[in-house]
C-alpha atoms as a PDB file:
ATOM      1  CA  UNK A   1       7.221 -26.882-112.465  1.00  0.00           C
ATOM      2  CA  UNK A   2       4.469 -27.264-114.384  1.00  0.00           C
ATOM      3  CA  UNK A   3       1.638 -24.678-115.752  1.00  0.00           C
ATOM      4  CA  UNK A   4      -0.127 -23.673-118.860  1.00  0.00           C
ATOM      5  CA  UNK A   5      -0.406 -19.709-119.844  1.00  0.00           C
ATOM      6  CA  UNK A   6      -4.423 -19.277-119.272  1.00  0.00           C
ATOM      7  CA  UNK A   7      -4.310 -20.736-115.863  1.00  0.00           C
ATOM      8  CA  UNK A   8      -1.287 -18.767-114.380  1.00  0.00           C
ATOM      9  CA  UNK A   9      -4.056 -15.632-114.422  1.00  0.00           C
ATOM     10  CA  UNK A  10      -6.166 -17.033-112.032  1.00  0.00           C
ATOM     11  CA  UNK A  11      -4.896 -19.495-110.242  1.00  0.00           C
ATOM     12  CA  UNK A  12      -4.231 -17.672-106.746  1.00  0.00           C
ATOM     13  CA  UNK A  13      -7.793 -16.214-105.668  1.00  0.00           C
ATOM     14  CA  UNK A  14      -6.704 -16.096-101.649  1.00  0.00           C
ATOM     15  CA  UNK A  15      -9.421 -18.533-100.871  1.00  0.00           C
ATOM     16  CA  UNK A  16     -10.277 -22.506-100.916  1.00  0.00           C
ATOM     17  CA  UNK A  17     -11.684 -22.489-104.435  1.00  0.00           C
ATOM     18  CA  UNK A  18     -11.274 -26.789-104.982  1.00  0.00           C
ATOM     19  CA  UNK A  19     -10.157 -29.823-102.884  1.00  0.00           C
ATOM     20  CA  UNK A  20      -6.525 -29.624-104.069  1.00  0.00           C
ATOM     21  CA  UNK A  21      -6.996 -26.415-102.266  1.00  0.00           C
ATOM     22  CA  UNK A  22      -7.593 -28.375 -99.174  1.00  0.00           C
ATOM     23  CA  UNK A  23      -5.205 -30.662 -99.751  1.00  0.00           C
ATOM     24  CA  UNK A  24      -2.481 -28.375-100.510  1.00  0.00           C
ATOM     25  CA  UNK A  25      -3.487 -26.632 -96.879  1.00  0.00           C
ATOM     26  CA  UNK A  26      -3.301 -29.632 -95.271  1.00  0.00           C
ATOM     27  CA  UNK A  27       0.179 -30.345 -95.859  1.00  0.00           C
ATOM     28  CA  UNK A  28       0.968 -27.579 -94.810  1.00  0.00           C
ATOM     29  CA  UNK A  29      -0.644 -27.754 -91.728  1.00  0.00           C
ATOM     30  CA  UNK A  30       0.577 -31.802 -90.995  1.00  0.00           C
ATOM     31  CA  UNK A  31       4.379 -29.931 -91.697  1.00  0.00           C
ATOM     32  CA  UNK A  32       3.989 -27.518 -89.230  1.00  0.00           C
ATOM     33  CA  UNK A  33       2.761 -29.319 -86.745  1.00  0.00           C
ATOM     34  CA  UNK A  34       5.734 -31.450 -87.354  1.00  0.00           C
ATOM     35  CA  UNK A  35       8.201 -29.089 -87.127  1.00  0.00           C
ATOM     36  CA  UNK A  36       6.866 -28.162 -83.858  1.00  0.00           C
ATOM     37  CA  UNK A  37       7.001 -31.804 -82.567  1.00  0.00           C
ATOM     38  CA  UNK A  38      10.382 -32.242 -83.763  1.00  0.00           C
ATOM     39  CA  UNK A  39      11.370 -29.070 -81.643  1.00  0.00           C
ATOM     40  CA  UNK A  40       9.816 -30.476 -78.446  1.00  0.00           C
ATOM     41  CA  UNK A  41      11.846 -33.747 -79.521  1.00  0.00           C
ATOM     42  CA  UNK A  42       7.961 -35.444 -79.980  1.00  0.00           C
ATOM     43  CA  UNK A  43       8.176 -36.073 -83.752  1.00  0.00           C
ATOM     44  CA  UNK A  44       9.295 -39.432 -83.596  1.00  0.00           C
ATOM     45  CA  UNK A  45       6.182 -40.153 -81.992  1.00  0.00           C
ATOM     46  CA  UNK A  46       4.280 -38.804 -84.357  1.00  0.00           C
ATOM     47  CA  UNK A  47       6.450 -41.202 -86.909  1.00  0.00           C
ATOM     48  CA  UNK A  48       5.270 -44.115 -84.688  1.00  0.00           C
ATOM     49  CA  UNK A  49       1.666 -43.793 -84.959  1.00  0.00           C
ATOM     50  CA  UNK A  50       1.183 -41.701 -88.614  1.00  0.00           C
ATOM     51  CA  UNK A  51       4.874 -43.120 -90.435  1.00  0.00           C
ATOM     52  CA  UNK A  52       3.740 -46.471 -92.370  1.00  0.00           C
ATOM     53  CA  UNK A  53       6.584 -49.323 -91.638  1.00  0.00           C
ATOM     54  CA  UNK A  54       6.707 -52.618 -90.756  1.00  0.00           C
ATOM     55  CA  UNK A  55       6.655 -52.468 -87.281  1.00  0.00           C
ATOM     56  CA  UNK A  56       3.593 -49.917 -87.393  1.00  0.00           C
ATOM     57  CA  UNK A  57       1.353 -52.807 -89.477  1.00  0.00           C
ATOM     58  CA  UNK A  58       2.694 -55.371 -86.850  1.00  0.00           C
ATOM     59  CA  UNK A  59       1.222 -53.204 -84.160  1.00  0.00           C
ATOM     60  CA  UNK A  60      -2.114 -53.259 -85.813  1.00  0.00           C
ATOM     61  CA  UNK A  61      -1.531 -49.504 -87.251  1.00  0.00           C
ATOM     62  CA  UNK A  62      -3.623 -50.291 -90.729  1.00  0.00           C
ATOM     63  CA  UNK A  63      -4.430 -46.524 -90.955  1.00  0.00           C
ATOM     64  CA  UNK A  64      -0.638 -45.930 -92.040  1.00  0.00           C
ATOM     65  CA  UNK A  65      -1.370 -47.111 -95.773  1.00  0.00           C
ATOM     66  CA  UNK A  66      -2.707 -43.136 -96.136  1.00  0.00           C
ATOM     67  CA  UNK A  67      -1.410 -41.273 -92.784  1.00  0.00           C
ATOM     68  CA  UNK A  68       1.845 -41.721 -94.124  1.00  0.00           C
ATOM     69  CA  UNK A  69       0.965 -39.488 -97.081  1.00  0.00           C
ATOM     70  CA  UNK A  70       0.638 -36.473 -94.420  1.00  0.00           C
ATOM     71  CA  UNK A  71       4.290 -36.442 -93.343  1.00  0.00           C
ATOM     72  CA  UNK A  72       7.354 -34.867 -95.109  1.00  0.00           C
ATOM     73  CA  UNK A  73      11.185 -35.457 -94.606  1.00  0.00           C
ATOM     74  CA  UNK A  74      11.675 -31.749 -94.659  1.00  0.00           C
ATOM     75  CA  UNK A  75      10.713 -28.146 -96.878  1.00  0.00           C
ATOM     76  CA  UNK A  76      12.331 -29.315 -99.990  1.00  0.00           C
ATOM     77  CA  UNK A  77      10.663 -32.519 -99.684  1.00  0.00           C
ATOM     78  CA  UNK A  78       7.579 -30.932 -99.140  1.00  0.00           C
ATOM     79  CA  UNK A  79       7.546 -27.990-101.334  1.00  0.00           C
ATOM     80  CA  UNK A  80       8.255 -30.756-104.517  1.00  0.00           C
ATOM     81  CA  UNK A  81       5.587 -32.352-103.583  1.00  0.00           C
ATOM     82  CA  UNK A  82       3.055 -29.352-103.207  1.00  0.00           C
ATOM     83  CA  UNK A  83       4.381 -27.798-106.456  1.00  0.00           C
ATOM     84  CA  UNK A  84       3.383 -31.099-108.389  1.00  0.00           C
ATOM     85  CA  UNK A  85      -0.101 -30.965-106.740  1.00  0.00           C
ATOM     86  CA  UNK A  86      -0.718 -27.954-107.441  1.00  0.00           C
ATOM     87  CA  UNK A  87       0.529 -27.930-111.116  1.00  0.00           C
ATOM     88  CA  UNK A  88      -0.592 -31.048-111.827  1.00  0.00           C
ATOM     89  CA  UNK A  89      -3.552 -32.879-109.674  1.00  0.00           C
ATOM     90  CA  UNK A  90      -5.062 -29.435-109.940  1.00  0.00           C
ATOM     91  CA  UNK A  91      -5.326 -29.778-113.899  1.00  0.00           C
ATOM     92  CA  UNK A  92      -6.467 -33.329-113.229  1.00  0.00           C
ATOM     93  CA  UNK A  93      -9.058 -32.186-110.469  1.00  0.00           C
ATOM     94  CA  UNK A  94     -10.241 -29.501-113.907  1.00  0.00           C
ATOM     95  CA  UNK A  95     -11.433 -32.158-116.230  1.00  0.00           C
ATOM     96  CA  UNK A  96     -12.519 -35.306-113.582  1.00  0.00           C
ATOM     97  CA  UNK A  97     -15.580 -35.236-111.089  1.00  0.00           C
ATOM     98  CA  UNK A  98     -14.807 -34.862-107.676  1.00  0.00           C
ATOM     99  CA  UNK A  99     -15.262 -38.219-107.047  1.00  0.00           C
ATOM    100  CA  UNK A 100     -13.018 -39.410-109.461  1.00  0.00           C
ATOM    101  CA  UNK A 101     -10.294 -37.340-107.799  1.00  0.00           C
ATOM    102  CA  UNK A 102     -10.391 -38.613-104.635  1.00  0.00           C
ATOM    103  CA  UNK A 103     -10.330 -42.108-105.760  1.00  0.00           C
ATOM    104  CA  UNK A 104      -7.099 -40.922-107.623  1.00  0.00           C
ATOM    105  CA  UNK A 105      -5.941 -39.592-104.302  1.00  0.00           C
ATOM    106  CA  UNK A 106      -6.967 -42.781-102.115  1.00  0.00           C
ATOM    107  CA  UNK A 107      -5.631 -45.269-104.582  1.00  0.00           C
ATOM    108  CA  UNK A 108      -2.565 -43.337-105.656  1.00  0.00           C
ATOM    109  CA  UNK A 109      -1.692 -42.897-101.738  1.00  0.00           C
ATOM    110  CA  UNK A 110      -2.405 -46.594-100.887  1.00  0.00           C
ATOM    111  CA  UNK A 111      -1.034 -48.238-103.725  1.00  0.00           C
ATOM    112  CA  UNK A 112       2.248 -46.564-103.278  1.00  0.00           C
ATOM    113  CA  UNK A 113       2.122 -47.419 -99.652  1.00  0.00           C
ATOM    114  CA  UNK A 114       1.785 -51.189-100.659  1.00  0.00           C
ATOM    115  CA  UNK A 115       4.460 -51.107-103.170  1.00  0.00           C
ATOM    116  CA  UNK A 116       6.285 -49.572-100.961  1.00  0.00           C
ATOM    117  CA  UNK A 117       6.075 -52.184 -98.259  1.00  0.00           C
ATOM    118  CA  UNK A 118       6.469 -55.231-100.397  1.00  0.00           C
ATOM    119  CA  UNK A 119      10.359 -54.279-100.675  1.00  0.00           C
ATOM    120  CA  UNK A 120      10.451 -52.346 -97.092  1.00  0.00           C
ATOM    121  CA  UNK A 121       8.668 -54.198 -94.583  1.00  0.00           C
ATOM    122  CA  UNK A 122      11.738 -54.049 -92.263  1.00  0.00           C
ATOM    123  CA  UNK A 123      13.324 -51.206 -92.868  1.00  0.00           C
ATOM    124  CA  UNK A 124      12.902 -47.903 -92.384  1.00  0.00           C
ATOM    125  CA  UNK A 125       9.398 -45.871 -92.498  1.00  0.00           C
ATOM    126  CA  UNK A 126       7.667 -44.741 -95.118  1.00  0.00           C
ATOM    127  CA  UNK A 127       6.015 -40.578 -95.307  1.00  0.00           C
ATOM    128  CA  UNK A 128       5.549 -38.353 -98.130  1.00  0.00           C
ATOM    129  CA  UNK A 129       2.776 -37.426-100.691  1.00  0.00           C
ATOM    130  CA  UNK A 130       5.062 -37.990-103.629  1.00  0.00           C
ATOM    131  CA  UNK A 131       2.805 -40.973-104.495  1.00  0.00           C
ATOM    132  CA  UNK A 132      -0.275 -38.876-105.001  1.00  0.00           C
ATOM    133  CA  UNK A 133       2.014 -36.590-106.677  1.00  0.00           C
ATOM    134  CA  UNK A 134       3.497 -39.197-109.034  1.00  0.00           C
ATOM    135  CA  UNK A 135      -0.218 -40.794-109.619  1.00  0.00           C
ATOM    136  CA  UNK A 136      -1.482 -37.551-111.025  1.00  0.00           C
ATOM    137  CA  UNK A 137       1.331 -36.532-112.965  1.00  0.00           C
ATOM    138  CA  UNK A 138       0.604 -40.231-114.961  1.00  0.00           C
ATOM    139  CA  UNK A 139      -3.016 -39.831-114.556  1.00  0.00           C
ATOM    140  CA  UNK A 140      -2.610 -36.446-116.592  1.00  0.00           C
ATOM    141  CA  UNK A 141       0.214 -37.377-119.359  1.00  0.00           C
ATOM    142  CA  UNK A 142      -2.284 -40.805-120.302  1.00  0.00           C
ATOM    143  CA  UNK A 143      -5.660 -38.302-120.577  1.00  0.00           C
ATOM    144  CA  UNK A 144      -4.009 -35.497-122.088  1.00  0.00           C
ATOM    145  CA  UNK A 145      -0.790 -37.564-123.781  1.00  0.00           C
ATOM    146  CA  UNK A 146      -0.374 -35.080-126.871  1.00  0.00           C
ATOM    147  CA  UNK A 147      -1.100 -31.665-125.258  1.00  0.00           C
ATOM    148  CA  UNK A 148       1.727 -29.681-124.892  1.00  0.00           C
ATOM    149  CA  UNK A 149       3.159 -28.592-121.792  1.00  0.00           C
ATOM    150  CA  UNK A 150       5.857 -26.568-120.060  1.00  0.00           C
ATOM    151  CA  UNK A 151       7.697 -26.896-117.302  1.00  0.00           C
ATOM    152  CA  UNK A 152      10.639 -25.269-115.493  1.00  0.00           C
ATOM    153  CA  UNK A 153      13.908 -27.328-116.224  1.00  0.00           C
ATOM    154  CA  UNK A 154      15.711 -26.477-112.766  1.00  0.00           C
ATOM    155  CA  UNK A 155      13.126 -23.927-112.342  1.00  0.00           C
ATOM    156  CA  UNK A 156      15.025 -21.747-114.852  1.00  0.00           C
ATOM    157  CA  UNK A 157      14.846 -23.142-118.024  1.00  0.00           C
ATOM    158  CA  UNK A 158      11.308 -23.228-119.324  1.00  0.00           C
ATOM    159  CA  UNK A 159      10.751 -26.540-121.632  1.00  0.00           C
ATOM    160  CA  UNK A 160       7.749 -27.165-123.932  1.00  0.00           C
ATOM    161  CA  UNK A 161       7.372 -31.659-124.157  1.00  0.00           C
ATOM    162  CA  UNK A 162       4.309 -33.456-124.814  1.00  0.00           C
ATOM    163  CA  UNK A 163       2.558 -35.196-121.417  1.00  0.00           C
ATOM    164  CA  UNK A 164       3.506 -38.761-122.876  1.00  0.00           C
ATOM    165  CA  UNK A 165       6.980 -38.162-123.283  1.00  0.00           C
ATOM    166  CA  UNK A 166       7.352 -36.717-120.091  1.00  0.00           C
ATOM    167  CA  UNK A 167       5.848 -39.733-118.243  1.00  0.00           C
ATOM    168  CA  UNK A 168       8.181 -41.714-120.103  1.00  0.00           C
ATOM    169  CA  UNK A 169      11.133 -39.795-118.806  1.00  0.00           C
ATOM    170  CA  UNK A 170      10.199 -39.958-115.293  1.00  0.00           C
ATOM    171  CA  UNK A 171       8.530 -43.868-115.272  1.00  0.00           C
ATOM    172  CA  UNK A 172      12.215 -44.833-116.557  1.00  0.00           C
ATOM    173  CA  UNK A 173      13.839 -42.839-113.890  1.00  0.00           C
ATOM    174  CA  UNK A 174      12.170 -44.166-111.309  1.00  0.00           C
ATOM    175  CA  UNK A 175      12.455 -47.927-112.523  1.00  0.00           C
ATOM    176  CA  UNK A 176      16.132 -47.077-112.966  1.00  0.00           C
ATOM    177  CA  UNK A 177      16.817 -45.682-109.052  1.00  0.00           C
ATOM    178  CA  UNK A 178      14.055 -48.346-107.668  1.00  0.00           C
ATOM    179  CA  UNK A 179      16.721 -51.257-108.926  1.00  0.00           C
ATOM    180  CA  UNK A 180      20.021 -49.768-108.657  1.00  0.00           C
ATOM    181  CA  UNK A 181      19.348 -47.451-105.551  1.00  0.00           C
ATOM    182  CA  UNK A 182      16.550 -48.563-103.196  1.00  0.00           C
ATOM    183  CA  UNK A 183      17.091 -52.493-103.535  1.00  0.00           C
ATOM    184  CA  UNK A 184      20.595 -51.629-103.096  1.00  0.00           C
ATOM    185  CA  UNK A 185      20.313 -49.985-100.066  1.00  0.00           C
ATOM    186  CA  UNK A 186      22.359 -46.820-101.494  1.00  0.00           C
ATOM    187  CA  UNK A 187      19.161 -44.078-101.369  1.00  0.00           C
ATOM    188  CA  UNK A 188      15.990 -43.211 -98.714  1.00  0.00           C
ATOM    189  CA  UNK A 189      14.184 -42.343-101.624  1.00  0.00           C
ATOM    190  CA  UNK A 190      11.155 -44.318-101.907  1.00  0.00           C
ATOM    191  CA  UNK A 191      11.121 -44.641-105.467  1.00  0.00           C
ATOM    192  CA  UNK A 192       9.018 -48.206-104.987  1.00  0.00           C
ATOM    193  CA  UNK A 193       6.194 -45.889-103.859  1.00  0.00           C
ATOM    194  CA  UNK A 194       6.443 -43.426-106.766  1.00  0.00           C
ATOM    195  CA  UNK A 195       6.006 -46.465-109.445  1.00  0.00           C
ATOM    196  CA  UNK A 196       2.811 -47.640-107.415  1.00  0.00           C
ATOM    197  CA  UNK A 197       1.948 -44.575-107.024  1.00  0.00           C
ATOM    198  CA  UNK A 198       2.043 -44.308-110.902  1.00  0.00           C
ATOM    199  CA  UNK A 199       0.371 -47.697-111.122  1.00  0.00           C
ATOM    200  CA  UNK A 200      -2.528 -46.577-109.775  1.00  0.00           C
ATOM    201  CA  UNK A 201      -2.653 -43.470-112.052  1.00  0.00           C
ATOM    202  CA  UNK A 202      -2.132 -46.072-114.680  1.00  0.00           C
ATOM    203  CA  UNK A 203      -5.205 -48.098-114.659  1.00  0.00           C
ATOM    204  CA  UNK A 204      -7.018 -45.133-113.831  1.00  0.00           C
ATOM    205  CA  UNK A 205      -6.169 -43.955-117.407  1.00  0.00           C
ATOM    206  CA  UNK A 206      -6.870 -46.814-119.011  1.00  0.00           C
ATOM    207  CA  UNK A 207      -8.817 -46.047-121.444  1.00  0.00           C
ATOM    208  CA  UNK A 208      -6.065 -43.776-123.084  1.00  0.00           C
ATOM    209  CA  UNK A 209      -3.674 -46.401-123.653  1.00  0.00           C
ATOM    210  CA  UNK A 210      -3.968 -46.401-127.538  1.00  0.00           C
ATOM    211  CA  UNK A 211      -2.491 -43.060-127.280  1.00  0.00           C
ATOM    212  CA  UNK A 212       0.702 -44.837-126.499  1.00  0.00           C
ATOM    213  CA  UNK A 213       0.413 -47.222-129.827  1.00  0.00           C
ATOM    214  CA  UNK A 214      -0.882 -50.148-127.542  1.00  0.00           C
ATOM    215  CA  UNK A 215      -3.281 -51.987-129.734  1.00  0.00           C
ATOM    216  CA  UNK A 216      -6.989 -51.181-129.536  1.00  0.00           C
ATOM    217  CA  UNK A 217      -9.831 -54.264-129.698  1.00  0.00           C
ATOM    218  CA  UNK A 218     -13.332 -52.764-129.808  1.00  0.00           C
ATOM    219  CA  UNK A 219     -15.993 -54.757-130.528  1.00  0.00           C
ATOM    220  CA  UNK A 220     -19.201 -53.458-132.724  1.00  0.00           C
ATOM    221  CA  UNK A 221     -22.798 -54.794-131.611  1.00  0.00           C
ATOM    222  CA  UNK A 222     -25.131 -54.326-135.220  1.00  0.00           C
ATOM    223  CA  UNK A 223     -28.803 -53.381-133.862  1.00  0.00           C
ATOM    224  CA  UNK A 224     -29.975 -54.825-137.402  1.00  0.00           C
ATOM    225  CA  UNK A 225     -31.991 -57.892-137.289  1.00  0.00           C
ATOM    226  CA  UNK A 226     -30.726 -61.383-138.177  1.00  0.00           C
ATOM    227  CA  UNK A 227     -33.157 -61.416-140.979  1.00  0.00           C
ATOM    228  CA  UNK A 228     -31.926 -57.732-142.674  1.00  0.00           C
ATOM    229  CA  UNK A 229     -27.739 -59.068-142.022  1.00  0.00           C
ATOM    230  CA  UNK A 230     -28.421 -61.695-143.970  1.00  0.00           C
ATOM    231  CA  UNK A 231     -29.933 -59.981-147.105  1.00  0.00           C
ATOM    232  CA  UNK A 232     -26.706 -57.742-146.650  1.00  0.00           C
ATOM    233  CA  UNK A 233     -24.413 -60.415-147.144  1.00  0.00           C
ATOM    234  CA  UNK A 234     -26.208 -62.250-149.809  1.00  0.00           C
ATOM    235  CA  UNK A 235     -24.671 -62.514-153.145  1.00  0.00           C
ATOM    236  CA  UNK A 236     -26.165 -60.715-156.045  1.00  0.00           C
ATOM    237  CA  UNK A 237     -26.462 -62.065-159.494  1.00  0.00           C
ATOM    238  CA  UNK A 238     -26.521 -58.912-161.896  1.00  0.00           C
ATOM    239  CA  UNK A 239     -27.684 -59.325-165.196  1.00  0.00           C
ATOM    240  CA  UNK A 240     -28.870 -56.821-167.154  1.00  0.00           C
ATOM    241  CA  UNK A 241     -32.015 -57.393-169.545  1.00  0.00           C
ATOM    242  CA  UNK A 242     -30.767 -55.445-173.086  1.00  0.00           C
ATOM    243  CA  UNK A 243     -34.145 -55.648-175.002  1.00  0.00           C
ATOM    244  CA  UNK A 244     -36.427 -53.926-172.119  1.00  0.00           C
ATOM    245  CA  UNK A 245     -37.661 -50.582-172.706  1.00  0.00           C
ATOM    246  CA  UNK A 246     -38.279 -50.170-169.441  1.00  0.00           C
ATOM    247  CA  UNK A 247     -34.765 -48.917-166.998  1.00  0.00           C
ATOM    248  CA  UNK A 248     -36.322 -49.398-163.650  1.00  0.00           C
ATOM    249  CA  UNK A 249     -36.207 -52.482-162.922  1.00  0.00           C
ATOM    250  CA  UNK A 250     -32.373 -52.657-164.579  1.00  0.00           C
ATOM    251  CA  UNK A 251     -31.324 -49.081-162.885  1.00  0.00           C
ATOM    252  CA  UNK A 252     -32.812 -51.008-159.603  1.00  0.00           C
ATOM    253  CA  UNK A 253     -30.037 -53.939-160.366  1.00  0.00           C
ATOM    254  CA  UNK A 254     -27.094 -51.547-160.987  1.00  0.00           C
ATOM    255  CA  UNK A 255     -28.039 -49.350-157.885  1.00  0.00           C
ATOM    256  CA  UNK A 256     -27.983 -52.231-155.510  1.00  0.00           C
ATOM    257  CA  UNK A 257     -24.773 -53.402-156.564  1.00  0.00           C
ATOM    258  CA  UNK A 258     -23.371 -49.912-156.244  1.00  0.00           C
ATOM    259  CA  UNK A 259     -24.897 -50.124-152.424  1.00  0.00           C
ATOM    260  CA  UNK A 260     -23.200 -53.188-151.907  1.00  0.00           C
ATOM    261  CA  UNK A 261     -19.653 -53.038-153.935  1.00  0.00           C
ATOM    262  CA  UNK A 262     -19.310 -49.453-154.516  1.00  0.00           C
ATOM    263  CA  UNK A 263     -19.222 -47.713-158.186  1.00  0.00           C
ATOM    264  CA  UNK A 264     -16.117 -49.449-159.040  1.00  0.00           C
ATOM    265  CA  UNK A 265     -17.478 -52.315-159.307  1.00  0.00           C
ATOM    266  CA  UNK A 266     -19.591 -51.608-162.610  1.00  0.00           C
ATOM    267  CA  UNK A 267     -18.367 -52.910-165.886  1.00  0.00           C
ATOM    268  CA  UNK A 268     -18.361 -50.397-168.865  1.00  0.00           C
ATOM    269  CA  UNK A 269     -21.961 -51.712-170.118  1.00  0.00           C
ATOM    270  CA  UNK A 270     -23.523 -51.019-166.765  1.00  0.00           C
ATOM    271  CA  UNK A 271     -21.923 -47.182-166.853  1.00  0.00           C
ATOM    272  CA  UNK A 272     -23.503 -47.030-170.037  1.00  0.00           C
ATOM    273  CA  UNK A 273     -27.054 -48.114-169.000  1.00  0.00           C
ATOM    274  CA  UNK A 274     -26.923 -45.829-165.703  1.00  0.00           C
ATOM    275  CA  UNK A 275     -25.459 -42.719-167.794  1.00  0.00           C
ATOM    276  CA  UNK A 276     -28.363 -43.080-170.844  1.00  0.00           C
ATOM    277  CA  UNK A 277     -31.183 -43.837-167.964  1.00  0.00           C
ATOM    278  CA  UNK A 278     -30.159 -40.688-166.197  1.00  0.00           C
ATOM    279  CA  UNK A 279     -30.081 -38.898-169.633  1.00  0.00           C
ATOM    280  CA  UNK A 280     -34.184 -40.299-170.216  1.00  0.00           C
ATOM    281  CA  UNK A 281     -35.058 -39.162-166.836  1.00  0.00           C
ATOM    282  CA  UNK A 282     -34.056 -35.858-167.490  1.00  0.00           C
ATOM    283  CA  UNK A 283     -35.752 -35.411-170.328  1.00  0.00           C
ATOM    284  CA  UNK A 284     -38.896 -37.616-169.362  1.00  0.00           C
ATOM    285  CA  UNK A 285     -39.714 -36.783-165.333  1.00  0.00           C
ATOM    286  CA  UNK A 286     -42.661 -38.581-163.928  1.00  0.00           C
END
C-alpha cells in the first residue's frame, strides 16, 4: 500500500472527485455484476465475450485487448488491484493532464493484453486490471524516481524506499516468475501482462530515463549567426604595446582574451597592466 502523509487527509470526499474515481467504481461495479453471473452459473459467458484468449480473437472478439481489464479472478484479486490504483494512478492522474492518463490507461491495458497473448494464445483467458496497475506504478517511480515513498510491507510494516528502487524490485520479480512460472506452466498469474503492462508505462516515461544513469545526448541549436560563431572561435594574437600612454586600446586586448580564455589565462605582465589601468581610472574618471 502506497500513500504519502498530505494526501491521506483528503483523499475520501464521498463523491467522484477524478477519473480514477470512475475507474475505481467501475471495477467495482464489472465485480459485482460478476459475482452475480457466477451465482446464476452465467459467468462463463461473460468470460466468453469480455475474457481476452485465443479463441475470443479467433472469433473476431478484438474488443477483448481492454474488456479483459474489467474482470477479476476474485476479491483479493481485485482489491490488489484497486489499492494500486488508487495509491498510485491516482498520484499519476495529480501531476499528468487528463489526456495523458487515459492514454496511460489505454496503452497500459492493451499492451499487457498483447504481451500477454504472444506467450498465451492457446491457453487459458486473460482478465484483470493489474496491467494498468503495473503501468502506473512504473509510470510514477520513472517521473518521480527519487521521491520518497511508503508503503505497507504486508500491510503492517510501513517502509520508506525511493520510487526507482521500488520499480526495480518489482520489474525483477516479475521477469523472474514470467520465466520460471508462466512459461513453465507452474502459475495462472499473468505476469507476461504485468511486464507489458510496465512497458507501456516505460516509454511513457521516457524522458526520465537519465534518472536511472542511462546516458543523456542533447543536442544545443546556437541562434548566433554564422558570421558572429566564427569571430568566437577565431584565434587572438595578444600583444601588448609597452610605450603607449594610452590603456584602452591595450585594456581592450587583455579584456577580450579574458572573454575568451578566462582570467587564468593572463601572464604576470598582463595582471600588471590591468591592475595599474584600473588604478589610473580611479583616479582619472572620464
Amino acid at each position: 500500500m502506497l500513500y504519502d502523509r498530505p494526501y491521506m487527509k483528503n483523499r475520501l470526499q464521498g463523491r467522484v472527485q477524478s477519473f480514477t474515481d470512475l475507474i475505481i467504481l467501475t471495477l467495482i461495479f464489472c465485480f459485482v455484476l460478476q459475482s452475480i453471473l457466477k451465482l446464476l452459473g452465467g459467468e462463463s459467458v461473460l468470460f466468453n465475450f469480455v475474457g481476452l484468449s485465443g479463441l475470443n480473437l479467433t472469433n473476431g472478439y478484438v474488443w477483448t485487448f481492454f474488456s479483459y481489464s474489467l474482470l477479476h479472478e476474485g476479491i483479493i484479486h481485485l482489491l490488489w488491484n484497486l489499492l494500486l490504483i488508487h495509491f498510485v494512478s491516482r498520484k499519476v492522474e495529480q501531476y499528468t493532464s487528463k489526456s495523458e492518463f487515459i492514454i496511460l490507461l489505454a496503452a497500459s491495458v492493451t499492451s499487457g493484453s498483447m504481451f500477454w497473448i504472444l506467450f498465451n494464445y492457446n491457453v487459458g483467458t486473460l482478465i484483470g486490471s493489474s496491467a494498468f496497475a503495473m503501468g502506473s506504478l512504473t509510470h510514477f517511480c520513472l517521473k518521480r524516481p527519487n521521491e520518497p515513498m511508503t508503503f505497507l510491507l504486508f500491510f503492517i510494516l510501513p517502509v520508506t524506499i525511493k520510487p526507482k528502487y521500488l520499480l526495480l524490485i518489482f520489474v525483477s520479480l516479475e521477469f523472474y516468475f514470467f520465466i520460471f512460472n508462466e512459461l513453465a506452466g507452474n502459475s495462472q498469474i499473468a505476469h507476461s501482462a504485468h511486464l507489458g503492462g510496465a512497458f507501456a508505462g516505460l516509454l511513457l516515461s521516457s524522458k526520465n530515463f537519465a534518472s536511472f544513469n542511462i546516458p543523456k545526448f542533447s543536442f544545443k541549436f546556437s541562434k548566433t549567426p554564422k558570421r558572429a560563431n566564427k569571430e568566437k572561435n577565431a584565434t587572438y594574437n595578444y600583444t601588448l604595446n609597452k610605450t603607449s600612454n594610452n590603456y584602452e586600446s591595450e585594456i581592450d586586448k587583455i579584456l577580450d582574451k579574458i572573454n575568451e580564455k578566462g582570467f587564468g589565462s593572463l601572464n604576470q605582465e598582463e595582471k600588471e597592466l590591468l591592475e595599474k589601468a584600473k588604478n589610473l581610472f580611479k583616479t582619472n574618471p572620464k
